[in-house]
Protein backbone atom coordinates (compact mmCIF):
# COMPACT_ATOMS: atom_id res chain seq x y z
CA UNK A 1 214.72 128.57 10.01
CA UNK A 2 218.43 128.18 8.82
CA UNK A 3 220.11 129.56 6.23
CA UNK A 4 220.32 126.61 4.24
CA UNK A 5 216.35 125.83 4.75
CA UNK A 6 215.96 130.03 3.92
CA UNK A 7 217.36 129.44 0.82
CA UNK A 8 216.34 126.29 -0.76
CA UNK A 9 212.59 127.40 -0.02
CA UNK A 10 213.58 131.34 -0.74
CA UNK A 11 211.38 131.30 -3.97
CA UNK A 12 208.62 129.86 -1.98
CA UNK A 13 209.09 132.31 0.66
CA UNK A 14 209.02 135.49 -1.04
CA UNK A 15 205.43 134.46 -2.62
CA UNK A 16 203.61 136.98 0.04
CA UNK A 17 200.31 135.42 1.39
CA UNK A 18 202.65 132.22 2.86
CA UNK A 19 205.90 134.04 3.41
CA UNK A 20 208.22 132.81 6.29
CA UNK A 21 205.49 132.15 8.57
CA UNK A 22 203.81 129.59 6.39
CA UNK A 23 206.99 128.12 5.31
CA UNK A 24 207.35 127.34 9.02
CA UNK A 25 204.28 125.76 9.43
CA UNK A 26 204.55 123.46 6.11
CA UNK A 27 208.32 122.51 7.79
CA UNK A 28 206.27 121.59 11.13
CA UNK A 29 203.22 119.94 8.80
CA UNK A 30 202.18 116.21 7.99
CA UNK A 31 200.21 115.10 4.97
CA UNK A 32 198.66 111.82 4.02
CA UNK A 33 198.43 110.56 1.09
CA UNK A 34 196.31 108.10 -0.22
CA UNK A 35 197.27 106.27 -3.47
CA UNK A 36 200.58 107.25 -5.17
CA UNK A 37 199.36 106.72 -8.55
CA UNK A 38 198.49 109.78 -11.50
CA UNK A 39 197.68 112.20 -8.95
CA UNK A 40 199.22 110.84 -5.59
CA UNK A 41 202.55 110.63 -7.02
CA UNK A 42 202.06 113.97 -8.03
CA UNK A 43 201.29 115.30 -4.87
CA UNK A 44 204.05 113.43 -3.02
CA UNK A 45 206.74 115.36 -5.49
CA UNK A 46 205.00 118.43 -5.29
CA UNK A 47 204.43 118.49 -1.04
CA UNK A 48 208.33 117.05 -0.68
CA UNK A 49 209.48 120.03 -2.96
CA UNK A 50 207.43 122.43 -1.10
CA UNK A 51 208.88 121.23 2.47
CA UNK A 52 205.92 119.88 4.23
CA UNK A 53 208.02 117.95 6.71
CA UNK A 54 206.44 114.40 6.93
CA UNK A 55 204.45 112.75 4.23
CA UNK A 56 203.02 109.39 4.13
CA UNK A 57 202.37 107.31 1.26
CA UNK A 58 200.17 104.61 1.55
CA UNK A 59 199.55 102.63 -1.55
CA UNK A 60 198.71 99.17 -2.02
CA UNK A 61 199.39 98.46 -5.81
CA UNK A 62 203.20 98.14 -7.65
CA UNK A 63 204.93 99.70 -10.52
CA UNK A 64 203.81 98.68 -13.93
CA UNK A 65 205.42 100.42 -17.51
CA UNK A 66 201.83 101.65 -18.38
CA UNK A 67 201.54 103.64 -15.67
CA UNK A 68 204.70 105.67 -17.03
CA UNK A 69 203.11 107.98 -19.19
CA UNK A 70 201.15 109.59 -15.91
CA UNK A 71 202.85 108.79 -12.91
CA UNK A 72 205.70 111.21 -12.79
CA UNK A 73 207.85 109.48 -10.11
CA UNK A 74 208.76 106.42 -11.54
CA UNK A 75 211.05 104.51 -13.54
CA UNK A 76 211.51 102.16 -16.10
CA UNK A 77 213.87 100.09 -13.56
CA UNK A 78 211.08 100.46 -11.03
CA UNK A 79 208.55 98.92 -13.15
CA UNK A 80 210.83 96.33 -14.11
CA UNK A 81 211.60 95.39 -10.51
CA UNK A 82 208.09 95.41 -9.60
CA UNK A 83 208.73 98.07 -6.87
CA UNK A 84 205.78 98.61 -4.86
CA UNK A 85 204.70 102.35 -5.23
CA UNK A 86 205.08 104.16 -2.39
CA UNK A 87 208.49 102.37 -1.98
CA UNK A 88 209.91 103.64 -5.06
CA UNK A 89 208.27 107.28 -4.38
CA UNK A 90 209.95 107.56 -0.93
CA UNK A 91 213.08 106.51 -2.95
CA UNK A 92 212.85 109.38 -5.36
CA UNK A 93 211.50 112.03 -2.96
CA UNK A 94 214.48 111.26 -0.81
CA UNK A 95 216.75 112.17 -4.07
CA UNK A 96 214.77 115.08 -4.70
CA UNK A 97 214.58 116.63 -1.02
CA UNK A 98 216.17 115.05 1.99
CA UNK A 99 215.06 117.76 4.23
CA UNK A 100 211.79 115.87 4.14
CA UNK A 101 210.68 112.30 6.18
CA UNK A 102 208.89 110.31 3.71
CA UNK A 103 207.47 107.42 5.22
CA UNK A 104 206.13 104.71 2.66
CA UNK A 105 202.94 102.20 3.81
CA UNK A 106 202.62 99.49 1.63
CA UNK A 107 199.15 98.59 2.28
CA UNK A 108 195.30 98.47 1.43
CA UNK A 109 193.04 101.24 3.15
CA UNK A 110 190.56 98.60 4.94
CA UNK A 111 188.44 99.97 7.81
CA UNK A 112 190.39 98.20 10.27
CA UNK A 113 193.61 99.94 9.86
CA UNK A 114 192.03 103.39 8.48
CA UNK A 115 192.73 105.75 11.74
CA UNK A 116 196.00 104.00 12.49
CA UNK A 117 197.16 104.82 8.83
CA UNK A 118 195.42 108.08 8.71
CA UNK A 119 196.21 109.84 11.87
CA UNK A 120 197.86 112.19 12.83
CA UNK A 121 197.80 114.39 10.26
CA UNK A 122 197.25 118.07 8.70
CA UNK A 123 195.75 116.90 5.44
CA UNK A 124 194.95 114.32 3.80
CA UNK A 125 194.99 113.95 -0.09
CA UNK A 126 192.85 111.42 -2.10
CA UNK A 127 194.69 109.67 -4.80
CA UNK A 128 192.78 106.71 -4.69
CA UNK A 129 190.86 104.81 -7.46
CA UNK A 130 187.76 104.02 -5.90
CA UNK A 131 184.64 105.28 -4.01
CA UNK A 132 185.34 102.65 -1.04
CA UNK A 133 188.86 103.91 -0.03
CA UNK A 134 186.83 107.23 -0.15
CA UNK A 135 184.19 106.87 1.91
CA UNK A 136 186.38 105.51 4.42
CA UNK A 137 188.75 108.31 3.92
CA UNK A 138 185.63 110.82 4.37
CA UNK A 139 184.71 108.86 7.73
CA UNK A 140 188.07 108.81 9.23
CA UNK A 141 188.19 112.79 8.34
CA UNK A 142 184.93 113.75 9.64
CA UNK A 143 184.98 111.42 12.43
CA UNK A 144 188.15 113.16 13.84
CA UNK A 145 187.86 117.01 12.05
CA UNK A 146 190.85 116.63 9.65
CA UNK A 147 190.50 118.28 6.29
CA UNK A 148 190.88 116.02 2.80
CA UNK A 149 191.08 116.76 -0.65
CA UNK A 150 188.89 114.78 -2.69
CA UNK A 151 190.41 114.02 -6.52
CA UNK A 152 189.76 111.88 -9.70
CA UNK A 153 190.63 112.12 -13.24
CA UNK A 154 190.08 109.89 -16.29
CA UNK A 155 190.38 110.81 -20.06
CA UNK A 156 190.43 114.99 -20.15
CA UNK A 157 188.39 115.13 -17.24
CA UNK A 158 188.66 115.90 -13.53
CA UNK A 159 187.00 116.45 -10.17
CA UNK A 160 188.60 117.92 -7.09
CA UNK A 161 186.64 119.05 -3.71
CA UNK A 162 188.24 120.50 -0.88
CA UNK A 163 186.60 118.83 2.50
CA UNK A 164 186.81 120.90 5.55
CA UNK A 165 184.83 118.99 8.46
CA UNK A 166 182.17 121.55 10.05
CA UNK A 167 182.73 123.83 7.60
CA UNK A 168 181.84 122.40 4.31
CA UNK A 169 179.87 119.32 2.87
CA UNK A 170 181.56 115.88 2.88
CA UNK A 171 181.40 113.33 0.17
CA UNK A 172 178.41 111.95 1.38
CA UNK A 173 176.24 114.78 1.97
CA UNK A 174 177.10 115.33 -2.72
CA UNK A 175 177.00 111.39 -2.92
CA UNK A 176 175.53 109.61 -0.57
CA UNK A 177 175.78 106.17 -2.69
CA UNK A 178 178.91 105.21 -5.53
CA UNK A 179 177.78 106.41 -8.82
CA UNK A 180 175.50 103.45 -10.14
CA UNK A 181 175.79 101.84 -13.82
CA UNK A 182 179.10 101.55 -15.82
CA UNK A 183 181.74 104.27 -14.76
CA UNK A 184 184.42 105.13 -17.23
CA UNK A 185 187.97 104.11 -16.14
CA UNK A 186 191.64 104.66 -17.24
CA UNK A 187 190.98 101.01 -18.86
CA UNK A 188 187.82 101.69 -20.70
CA UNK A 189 188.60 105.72 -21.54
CA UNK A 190 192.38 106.35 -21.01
CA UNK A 191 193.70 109.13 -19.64
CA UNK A 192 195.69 112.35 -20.60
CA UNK A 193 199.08 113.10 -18.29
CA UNK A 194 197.98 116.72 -18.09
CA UNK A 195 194.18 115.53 -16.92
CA UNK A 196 195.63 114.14 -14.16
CA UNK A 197 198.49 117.15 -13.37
CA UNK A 198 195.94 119.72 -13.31
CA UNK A 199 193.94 118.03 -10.79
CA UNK A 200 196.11 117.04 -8.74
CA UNK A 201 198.30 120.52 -9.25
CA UNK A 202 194.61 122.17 -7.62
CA UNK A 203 194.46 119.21 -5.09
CA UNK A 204 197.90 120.22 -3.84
CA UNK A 205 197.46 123.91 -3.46
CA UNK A 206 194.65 123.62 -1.13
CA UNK A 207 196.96 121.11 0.81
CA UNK A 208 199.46 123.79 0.85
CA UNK A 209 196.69 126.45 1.61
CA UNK A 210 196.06 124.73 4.29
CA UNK A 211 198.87 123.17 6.07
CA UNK A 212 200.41 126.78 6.16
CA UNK A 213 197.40 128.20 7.84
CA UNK A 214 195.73 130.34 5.12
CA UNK A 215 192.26 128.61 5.35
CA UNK A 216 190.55 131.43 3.82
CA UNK A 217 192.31 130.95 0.31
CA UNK A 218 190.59 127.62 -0.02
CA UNK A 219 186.97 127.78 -1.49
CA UNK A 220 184.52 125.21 -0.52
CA UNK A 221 183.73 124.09 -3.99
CA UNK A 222 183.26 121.24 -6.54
CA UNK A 223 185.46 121.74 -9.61
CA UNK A 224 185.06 119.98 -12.91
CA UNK A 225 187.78 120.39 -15.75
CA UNK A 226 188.08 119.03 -18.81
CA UNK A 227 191.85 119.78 -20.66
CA UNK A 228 191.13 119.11 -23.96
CA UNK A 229 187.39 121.20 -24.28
CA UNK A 230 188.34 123.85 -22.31
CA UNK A 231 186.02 124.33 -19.59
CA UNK A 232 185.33 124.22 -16.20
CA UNK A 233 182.31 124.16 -13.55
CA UNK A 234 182.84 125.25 -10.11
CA UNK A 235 179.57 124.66 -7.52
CA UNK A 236 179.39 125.76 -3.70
CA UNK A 237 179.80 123.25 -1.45
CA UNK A 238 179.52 125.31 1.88
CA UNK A 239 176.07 124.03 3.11
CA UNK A 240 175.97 120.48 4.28
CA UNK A 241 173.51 118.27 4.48
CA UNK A 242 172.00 118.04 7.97
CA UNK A 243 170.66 114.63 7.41
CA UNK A 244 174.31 113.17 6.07
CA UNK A 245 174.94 109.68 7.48
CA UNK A 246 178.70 111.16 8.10
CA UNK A 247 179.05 114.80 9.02
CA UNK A 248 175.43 114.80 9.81
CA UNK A 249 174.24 111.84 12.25
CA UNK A 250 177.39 110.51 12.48
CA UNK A 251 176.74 107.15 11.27
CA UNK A 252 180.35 106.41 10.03
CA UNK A 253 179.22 102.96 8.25
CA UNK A 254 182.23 102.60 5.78
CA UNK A 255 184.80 102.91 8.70
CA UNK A 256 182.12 100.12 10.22
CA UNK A 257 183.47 97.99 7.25
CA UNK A 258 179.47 97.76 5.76
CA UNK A 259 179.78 96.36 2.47
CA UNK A 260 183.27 95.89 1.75
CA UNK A 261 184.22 93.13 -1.23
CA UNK A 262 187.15 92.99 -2.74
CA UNK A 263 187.84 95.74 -5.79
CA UNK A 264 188.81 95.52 -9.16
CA UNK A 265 191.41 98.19 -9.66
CA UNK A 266 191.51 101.21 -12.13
CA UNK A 267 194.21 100.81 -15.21
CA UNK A 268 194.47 96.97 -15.45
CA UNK A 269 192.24 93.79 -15.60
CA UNK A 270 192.78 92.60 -12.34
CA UNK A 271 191.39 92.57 -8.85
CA UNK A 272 192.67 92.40 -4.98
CA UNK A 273 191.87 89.54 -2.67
CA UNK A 274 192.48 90.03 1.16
CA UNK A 275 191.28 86.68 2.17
CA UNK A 276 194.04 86.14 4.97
CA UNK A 277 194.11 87.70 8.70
CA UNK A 278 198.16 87.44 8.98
CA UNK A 279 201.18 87.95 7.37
CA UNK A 280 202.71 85.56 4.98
CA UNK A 281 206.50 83.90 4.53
CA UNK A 282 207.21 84.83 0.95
CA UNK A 283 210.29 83.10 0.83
CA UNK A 284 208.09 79.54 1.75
CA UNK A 285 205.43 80.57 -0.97
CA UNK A 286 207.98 81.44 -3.47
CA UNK A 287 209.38 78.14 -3.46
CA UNK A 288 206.43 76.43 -3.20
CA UNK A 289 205.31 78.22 -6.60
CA UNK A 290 208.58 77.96 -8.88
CA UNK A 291 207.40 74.50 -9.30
CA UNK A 292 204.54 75.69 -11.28
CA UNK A 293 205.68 78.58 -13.27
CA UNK A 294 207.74 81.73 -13.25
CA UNK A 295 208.03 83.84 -10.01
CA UNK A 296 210.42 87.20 -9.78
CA UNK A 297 210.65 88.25 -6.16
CA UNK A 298 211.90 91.34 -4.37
CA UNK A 299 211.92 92.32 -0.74
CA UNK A 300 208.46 93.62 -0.86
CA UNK A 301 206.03 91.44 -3.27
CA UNK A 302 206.44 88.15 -4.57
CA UNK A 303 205.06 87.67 -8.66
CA UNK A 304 203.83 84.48 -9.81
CA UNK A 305 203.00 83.91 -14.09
CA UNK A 306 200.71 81.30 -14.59
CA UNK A 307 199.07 81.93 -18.09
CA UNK A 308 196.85 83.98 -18.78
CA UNK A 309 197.30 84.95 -15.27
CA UNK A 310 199.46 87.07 -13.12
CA UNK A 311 199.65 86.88 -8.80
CA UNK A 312 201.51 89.66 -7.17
CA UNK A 313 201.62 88.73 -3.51
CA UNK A 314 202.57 91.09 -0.45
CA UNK A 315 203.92 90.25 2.89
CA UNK A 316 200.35 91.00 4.46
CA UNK A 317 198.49 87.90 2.43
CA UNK A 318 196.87 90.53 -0.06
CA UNK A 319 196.85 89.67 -3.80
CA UNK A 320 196.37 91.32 -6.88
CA UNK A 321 195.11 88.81 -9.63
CA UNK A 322 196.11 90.31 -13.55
CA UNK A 323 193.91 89.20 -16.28
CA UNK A 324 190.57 88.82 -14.81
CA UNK A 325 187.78 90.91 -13.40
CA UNK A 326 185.54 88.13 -11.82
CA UNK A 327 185.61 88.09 -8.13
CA UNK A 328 184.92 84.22 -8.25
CA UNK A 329 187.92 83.12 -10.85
CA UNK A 330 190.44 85.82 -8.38
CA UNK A 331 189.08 83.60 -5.05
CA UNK A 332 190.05 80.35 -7.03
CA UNK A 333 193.18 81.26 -7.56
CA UNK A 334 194.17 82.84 -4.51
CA UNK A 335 192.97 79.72 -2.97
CA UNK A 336 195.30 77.39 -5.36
CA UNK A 337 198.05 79.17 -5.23
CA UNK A 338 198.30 80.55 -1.81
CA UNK A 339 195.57 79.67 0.26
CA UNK A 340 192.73 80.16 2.39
């Protein structure tokens, strides 16, 4: 390690159990992370500070002023540009560190592109917003022995599970089906900034546990906080399930694509349609559009206002539809506006 590296990482280093040795291995380490939202974004700035030497953001969503009070990498200007996420992260984890490589994927999680966007890597950290992008997460992790950190907060409450394949249960050995009935959201509930730094705060110190090599600091559990009551709940999670679809049988259905619909997204009234198989000229659409209301374009999304409604279009053909939740009225438009 240089001098320079010694230094900037020198309070990190004297901390005994990682020392110089597991400052080496972060430098040589890659995390994934999935989602770059309350606690993705927070992991990114925490791993890039710490030196883990690649990261990769993959988010699908852009930046919005409500998502301000919680997501502690952005903006004002990057909500007011539209800025997809994990752009704007890279942008201000490159400020922040430039020892790192932050490499930002500006993309949905489908089953079809899980393992190209997942692999290689030493960790992978859940930051995502629903139990699909999850399972698929869990599959990808399982199916090839890489370690995630499962995460989710909403009002004063959070979850995190470390997942270590053959060594601990997986998600679907504790859930082997979404939770059923009406789930509270950020919408519906809120959420408190701290909520959502604690978690992830616990989610990135068993990344950092284990991209450094000290496996045995991370406990096989699953936590459950809540900030503003005061408590906590920690329960083993070291025996698995021997009859798990996943890291039992092997039956790795949501990385099979079983069941996938398009998703109504945590924080706003909208939902994502991924109705095309190619790419899509933005330029071409935009012009097509300014005809029949207001677009604002950047180089990475394309927004189009048609009251009460709001498109956000990326180069891939996927949509997010603002100011609806039904699956049918999001189709319709994404048909009218941009097509089958």
């Amino acid at each position: 390690m240089s001098p320079a590296l010694w230094e900037k990482y020198s309070r990190q280093i004297l901390f005994a159990p990682l020392g110089e040795p597991g400052q080496e291995k972060l430098l040589a380490s890659r995390a994934v992370i999935v989602g770059c939202g309350a606690l993705g974004s927070f992991h990114a700035a925490a791993l890039a500070r710490a030196g883990v030497g690649d990261i990769v953001i993959i988010d699908r969503d852009y930046v919005e002023g409500s998502n301000l009070q919680r997501q502690w990498l952005y903006e004002e200007a990057d909500a007011e540009q539209g800025l997809p996420k994990a752009v704007a992260a890279a942008r201000r984890l490159a400020a922040a560190n430039s020892a790192v490589r932050v490499h930002p994927v500006v993309a949905d999680l489908v089953p079809q592109n899980a393992e190209e966007l997942l692999l290689p890597a030493g960790v992978i950290l859940d930051g995502a917003d629903n139990f699909e992008a999850r399972y698929i997460i869990n599959d990808v992790a399982v199916k090839h022995g890489v370690p995630w950190i499962y995460g989710a907060a909403v009002g004063s409450q959070g979850v995190t599970m470390p997942i270590l394949p053959g060594r601990s249960a997986c998600l679907k050995c504790l859930f082997p089906a979404p939770p059923s009935g009406p789930q509270l959201t950020c919408d519906t509930a809120g959420i408190l900034n701290v909520t959502a730094s604690l978690v992830a705060s616990f989610q990135a110190a068993d990344a950092l546990k284990i991209l450094s090599g000290n496996w045995d600091a991370v406990e096989p559990r699953l936590l459950e906080l809540d900030v503003w009551n005061n408590t906590r709940r920690s329960i083993s999670t070291r025996d698995r399930d021997p009859d798990c679809p996943a890291c039992g049988r092997r039956d790795f259905l949501a990385l099979a694509g079983e069941g996938r619909a398009p998703i109504s997204l945590c924080g706003r009234d909208s939902v994502q349609i991924h109705a095309r198989s190619g790419p899509i000229n933005l330029l071409v659409l935009g012009e097509t559009l300014r005809a029949l209301g207001t677009v604002r374009a950047n180089d990475y999304a394309l927004r189009f206002f048609c009251h009460p409604y709001e498109l956000t279009v990326f180069h891939d053909g996927r949509a997010i539809i603002k100011g609806t939740t039904d699956i049918g009225v999001a189709r319709s438009l994404y048909a009218r506006y941009v097509g089958a």
